[in-house]
PDB file of N, CA and C in Angstrom:
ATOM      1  N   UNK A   1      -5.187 -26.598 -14.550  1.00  0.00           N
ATOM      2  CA  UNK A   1      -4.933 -26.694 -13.131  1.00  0.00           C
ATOM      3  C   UNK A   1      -6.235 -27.063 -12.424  1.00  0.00           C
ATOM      4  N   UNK A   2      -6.437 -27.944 -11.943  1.00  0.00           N
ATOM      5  CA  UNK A   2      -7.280 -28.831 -11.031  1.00  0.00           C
ATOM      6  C   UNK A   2      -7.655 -28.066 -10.193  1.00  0.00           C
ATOM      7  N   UNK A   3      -8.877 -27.697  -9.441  1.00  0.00           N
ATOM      8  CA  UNK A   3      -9.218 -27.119  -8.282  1.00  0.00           C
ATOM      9  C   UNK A   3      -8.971 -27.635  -7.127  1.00  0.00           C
ATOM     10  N   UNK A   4      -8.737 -26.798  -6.181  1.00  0.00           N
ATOM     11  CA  UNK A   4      -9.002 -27.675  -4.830  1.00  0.00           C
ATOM     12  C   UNK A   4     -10.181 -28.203  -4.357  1.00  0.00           C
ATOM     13  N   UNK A   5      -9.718 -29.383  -3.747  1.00  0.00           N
ATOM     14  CA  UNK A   5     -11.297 -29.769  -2.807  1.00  0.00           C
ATOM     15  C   UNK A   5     -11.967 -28.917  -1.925  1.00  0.00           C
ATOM     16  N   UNK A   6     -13.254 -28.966  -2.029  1.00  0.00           N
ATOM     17  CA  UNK A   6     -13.962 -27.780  -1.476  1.00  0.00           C
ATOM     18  C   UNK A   6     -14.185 -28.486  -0.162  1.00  0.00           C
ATOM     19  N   UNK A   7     -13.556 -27.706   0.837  1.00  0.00           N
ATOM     20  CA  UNK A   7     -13.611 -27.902   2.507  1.00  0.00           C
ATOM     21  C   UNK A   7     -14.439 -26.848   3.160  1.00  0.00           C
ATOM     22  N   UNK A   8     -15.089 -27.079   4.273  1.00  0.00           N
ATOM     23  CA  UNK A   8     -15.943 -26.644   5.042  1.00  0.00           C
ATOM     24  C   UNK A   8     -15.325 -24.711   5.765  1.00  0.00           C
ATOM     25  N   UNK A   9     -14.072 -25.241   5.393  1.00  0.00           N
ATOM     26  CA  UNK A   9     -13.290 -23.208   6.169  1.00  0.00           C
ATOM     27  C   UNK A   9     -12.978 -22.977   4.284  1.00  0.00           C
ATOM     28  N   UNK A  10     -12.688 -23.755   3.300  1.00  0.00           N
ATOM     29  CA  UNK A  10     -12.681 -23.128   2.334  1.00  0.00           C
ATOM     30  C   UNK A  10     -14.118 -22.179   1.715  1.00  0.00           C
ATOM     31  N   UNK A  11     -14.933 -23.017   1.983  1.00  0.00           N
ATOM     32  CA  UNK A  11     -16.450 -22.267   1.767  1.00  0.00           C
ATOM     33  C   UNK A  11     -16.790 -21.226   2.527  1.00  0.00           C
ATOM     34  N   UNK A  12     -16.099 -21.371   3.946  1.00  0.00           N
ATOM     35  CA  UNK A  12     -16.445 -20.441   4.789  1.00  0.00           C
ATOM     36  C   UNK A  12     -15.777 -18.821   4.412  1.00  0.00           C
ATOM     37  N   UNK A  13     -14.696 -19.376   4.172  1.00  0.00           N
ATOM     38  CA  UNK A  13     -13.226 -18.220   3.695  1.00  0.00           C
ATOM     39  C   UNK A  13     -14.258 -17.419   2.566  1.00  0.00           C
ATOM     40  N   UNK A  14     -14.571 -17.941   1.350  1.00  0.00           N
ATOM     41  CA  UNK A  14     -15.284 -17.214  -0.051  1.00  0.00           C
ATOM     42  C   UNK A  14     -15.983 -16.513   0.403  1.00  0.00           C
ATOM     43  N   UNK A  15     -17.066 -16.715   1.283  1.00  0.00           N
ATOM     44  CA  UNK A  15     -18.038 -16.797   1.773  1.00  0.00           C
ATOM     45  C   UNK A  15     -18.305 -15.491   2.454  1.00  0.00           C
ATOM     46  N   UNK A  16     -16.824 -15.676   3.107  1.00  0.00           N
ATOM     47  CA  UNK A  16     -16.673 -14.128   3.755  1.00  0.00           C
ATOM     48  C   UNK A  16     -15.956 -13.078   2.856  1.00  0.00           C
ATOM     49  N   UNK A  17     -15.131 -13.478   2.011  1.00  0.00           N
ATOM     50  CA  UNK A  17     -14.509 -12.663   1.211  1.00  0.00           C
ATOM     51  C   UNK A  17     -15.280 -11.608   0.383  1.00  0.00           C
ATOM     52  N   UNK A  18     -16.740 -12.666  -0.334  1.00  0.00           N
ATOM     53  CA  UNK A  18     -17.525 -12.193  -0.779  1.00  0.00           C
ATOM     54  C   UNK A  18     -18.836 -10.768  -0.229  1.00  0.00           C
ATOM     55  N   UNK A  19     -18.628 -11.298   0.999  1.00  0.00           N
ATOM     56  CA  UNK A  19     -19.608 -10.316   1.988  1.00  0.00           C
ATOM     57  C   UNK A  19     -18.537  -9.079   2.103  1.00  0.00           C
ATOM     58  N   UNK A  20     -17.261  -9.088   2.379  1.00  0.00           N
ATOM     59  CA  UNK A  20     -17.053  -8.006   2.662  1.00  0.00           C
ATOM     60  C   UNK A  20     -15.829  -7.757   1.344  1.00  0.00           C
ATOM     61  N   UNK A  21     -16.103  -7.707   0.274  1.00  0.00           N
ATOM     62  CA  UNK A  21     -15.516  -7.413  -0.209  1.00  0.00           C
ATOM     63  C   UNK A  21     -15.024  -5.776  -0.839  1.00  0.00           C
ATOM     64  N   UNK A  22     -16.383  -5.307  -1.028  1.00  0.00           N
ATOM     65  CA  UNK A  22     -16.402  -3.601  -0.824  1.00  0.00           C
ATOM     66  C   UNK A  22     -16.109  -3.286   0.010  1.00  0.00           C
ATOM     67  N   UNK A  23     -16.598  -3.807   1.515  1.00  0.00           N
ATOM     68  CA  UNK A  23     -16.061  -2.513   2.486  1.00  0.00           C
ATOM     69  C   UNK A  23     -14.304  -2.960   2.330  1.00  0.00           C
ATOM     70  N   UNK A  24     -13.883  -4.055   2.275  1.00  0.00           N
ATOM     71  CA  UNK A  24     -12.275  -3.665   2.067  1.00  0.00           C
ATOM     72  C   UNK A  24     -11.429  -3.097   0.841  1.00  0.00           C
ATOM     73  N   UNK A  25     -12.208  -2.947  -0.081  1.00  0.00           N
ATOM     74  CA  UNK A  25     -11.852  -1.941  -1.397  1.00  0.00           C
ATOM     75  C   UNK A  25     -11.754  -0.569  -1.004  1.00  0.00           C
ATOM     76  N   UNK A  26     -12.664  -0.353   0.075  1.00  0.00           N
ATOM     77  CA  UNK A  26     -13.093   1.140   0.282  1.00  0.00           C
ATOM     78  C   UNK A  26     -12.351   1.487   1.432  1.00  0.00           C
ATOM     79  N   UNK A  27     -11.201   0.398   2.176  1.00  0.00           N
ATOM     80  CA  UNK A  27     -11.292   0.915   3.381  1.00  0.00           C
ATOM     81  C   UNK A  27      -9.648   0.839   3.164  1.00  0.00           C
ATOM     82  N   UNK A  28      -9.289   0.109   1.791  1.00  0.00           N
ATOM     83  CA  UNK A  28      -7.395   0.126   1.692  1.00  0.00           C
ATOM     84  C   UNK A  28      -7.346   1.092   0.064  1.00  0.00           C
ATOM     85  N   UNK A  29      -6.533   0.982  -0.081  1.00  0.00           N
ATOM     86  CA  UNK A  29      -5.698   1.050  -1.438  1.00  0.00           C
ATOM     87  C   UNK A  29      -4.768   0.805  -1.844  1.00  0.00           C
ATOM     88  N   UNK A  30      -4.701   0.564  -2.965  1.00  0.00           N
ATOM     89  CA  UNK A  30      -3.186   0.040  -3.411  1.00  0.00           C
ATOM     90  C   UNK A  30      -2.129   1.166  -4.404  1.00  0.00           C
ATOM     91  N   UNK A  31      -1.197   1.352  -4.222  1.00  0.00           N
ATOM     92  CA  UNK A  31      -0.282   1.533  -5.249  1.00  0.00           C
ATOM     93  C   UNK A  31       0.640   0.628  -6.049  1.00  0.00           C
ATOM     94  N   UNK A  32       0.054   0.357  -7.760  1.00  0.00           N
ATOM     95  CA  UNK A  32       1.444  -0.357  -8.236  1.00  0.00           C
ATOM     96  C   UNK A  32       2.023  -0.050  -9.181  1.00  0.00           C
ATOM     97  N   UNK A  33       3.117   0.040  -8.635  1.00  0.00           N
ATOM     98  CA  UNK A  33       4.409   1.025  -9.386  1.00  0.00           C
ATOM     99  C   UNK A  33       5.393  -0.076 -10.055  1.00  0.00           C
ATOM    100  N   UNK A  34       5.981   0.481 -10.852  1.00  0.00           N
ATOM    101  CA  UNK A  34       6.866  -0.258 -11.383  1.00  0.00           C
ATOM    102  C   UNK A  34       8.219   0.625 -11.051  1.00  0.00           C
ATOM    103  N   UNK A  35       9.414  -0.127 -10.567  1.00  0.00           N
ATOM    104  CA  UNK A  35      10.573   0.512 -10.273  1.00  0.00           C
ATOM    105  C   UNK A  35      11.764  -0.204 -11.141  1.00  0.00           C
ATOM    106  N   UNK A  36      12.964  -0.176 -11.430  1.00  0.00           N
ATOM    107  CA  UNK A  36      14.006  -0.432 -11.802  1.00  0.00           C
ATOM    108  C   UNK A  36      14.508  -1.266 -10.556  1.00  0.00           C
ATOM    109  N   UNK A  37      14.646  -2.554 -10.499  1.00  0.00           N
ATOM    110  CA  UNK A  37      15.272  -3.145  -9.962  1.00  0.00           C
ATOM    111  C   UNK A  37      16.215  -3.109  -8.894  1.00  0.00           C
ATOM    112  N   UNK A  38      17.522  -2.175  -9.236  1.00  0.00           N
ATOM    113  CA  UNK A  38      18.311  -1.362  -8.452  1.00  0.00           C
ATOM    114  C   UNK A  38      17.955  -0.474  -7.353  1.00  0.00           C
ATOM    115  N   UNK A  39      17.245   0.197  -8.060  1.00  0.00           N
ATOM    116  CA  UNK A  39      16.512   1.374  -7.193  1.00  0.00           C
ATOM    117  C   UNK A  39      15.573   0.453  -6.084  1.00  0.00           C
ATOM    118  N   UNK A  40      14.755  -0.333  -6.493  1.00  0.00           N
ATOM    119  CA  UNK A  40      13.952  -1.127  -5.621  1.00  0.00           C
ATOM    120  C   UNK A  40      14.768  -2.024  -4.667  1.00  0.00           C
ATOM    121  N   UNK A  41      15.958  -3.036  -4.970  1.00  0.00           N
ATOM    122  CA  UNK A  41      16.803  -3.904  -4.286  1.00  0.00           C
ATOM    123  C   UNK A  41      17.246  -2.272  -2.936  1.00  0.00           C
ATOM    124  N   UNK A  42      17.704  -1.337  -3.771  1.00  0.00           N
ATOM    125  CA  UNK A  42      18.200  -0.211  -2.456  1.00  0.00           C
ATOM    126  C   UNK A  42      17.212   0.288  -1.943  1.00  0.00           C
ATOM    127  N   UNK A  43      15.826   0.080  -2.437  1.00  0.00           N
ATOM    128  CA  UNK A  43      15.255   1.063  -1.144  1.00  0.00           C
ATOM    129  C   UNK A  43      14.896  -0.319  -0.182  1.00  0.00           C
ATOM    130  N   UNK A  44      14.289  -1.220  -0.268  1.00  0.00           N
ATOM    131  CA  UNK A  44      13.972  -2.150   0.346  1.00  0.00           C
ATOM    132  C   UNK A  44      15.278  -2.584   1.425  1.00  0.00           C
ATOM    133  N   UNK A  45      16.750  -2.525   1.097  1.00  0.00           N
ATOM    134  CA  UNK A  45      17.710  -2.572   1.926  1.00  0.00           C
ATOM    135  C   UNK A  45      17.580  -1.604   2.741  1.00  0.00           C
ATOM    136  N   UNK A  46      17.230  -0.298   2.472  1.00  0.00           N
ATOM    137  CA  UNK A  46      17.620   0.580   3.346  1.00  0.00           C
ATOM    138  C   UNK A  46      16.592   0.728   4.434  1.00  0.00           C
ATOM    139  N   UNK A  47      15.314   0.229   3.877  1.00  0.00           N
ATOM    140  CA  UNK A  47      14.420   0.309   4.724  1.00  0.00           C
ATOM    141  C   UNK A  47      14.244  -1.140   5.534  1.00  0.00           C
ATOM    142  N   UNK A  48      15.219  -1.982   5.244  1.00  0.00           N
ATOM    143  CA  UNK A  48      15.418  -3.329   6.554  1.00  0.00           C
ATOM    144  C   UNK A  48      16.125  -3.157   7.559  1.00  0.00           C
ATOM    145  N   UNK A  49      17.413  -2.277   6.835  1.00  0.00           N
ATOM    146  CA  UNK A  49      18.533  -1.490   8.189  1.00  0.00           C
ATOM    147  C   UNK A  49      17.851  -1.104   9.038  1.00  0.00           C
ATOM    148  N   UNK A  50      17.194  -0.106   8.567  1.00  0.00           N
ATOM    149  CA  UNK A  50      16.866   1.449   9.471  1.00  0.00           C
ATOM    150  C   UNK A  50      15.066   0.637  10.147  1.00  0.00           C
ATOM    151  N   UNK A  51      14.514  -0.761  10.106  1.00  0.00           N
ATOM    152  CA  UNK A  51      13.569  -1.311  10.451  1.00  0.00           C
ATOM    153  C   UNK A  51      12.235  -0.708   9.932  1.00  0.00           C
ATOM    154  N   UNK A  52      12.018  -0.130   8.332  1.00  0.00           N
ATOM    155  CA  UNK A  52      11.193   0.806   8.386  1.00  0.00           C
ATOM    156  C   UNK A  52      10.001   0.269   7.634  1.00  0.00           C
ATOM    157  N   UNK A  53       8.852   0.291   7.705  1.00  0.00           N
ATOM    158  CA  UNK A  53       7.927  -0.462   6.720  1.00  0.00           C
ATOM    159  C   UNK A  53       7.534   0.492   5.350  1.00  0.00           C
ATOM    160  N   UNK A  54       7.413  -0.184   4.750  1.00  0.00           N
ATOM    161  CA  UNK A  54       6.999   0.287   3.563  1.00  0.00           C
ATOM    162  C   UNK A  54       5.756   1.819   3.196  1.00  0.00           C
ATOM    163  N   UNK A  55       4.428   1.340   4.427  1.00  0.00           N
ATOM    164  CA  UNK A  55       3.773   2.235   5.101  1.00  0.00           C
ATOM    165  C   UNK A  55       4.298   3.696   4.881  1.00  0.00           C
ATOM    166  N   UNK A  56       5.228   3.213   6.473  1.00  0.00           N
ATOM    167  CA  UNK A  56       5.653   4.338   6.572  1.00  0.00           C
ATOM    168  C   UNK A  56       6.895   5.236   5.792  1.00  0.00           C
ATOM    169  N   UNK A  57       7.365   4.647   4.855  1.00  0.00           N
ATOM    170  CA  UNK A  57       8.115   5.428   3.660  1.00  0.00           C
ATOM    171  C   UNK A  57       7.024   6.018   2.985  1.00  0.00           C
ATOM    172  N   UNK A  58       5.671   5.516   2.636  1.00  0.00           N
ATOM    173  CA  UNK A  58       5.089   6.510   1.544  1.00  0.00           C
ATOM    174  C   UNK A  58       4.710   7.780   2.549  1.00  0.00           C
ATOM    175  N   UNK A  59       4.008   6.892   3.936  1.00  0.00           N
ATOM    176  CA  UNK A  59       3.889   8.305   4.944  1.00  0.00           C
ATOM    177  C   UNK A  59       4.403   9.680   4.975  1.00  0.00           C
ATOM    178  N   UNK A  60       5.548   9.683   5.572  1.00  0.00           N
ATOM    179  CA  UNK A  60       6.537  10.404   5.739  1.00  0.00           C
ATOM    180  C   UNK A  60       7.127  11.000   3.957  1.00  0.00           C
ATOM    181  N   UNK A  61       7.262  10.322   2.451  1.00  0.00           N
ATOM    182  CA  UNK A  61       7.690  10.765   1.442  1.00  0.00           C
ATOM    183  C   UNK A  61       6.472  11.533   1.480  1.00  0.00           C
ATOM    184  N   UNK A  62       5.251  11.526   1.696  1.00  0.00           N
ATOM    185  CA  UNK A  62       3.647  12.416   1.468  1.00  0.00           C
ATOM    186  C   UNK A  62       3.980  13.382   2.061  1.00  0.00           C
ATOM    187  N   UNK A  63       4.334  13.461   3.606  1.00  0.00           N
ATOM    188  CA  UNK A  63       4.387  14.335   4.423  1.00  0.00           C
ATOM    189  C   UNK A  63       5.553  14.925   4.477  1.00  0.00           C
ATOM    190  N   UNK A  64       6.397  14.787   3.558  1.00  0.00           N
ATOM    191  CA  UNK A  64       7.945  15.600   3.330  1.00  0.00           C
ATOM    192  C   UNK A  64       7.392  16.742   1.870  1.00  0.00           C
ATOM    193  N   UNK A  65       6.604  15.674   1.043  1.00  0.00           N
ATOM    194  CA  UNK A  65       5.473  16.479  -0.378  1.00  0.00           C
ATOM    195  C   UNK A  65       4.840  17.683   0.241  1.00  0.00           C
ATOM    196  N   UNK A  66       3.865  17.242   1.069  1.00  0.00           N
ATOM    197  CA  UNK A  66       3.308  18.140   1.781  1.00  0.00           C
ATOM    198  C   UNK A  66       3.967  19.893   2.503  1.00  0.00           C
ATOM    199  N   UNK A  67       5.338  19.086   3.086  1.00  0.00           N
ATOM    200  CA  UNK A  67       5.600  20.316   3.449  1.00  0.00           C
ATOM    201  C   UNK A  67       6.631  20.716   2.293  1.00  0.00           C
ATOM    202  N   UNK A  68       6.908  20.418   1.625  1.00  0.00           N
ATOM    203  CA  UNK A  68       7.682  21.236   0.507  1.00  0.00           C
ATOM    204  C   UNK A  68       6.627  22.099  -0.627  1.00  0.00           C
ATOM    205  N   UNK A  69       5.854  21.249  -0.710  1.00  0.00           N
ATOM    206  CA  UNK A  69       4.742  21.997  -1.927  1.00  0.00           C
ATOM    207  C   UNK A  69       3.565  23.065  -1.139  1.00  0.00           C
ATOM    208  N   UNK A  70       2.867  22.518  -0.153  1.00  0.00           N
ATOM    209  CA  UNK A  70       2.461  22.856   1.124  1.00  0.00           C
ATOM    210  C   UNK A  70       1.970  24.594   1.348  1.00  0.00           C
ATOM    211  N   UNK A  71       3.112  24.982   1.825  1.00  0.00           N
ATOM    212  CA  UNK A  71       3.633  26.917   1.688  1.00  0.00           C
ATOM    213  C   UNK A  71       3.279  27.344   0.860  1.00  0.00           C
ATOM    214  N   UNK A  72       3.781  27.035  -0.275  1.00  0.00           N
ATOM    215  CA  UNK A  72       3.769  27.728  -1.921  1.00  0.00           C
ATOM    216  C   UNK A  72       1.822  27.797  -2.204  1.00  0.00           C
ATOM    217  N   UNK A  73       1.706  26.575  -2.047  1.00  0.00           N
ATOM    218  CA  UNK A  73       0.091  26.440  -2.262  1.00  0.00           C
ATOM    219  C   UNK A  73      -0.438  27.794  -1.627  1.00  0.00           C
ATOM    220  N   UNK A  74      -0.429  27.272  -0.396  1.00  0.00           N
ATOM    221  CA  UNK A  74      -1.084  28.397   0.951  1.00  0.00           C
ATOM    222  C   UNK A  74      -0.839  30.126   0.515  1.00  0.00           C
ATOM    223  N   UNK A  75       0.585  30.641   0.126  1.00  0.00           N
ATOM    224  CA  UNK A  75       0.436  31.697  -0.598  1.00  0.00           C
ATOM    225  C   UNK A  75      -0.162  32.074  -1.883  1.00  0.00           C
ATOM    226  N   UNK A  76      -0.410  31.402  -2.442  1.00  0.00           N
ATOM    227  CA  UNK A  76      -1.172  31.551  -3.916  1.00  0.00           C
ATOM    228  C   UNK A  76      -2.320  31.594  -3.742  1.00  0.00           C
ATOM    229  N   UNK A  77      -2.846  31.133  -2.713  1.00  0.00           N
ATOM    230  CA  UNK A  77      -4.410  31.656  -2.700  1.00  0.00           C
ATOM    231  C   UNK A  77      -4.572  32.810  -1.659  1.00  0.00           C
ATOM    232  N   UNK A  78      -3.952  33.174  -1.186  1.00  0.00           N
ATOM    233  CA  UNK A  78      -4.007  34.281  -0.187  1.00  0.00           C
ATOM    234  C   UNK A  78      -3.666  35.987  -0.781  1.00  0.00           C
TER     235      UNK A  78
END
């Protein structure tokens, strides 16, 4: 596969990618999961209905973790 021609915003683009490339390692993260198809085709439907981003499903699944596991923690050290 042939490279592209090197243009003046293509150099510029690397250029910057390269400068900030740690601070955007450090400032996102990724999760990659592997799902079953099914399961993935339905959550992605359900979350186009209901207008919901992806974001905010892990959000809210953390913060549903949180308060279910949460309590239990908090008494065990007390």
């Amino acid at each position: 596969m042939a490279k592209k021609e090197d243009t003046p915003i293509r150099r510029a683009r690397r250029n910057y990618e390269a400068r900030n490339k740690e601070e955007r390692e450090q400032a996102t993260k990724q999760y990659n999961t592997r799902l079953p198809r099914e399961l993935h085709d339905e959550i992605c439907a359900f979350l186009k209905k209901n207008r919901i981003t992806k974001v905010e499903l892990i959000v809210a699944g953390y913060q549903a973790l949180l308060d279910h596991y949460g309590p239990k923690e908090q008494q065990n050290k007390e």
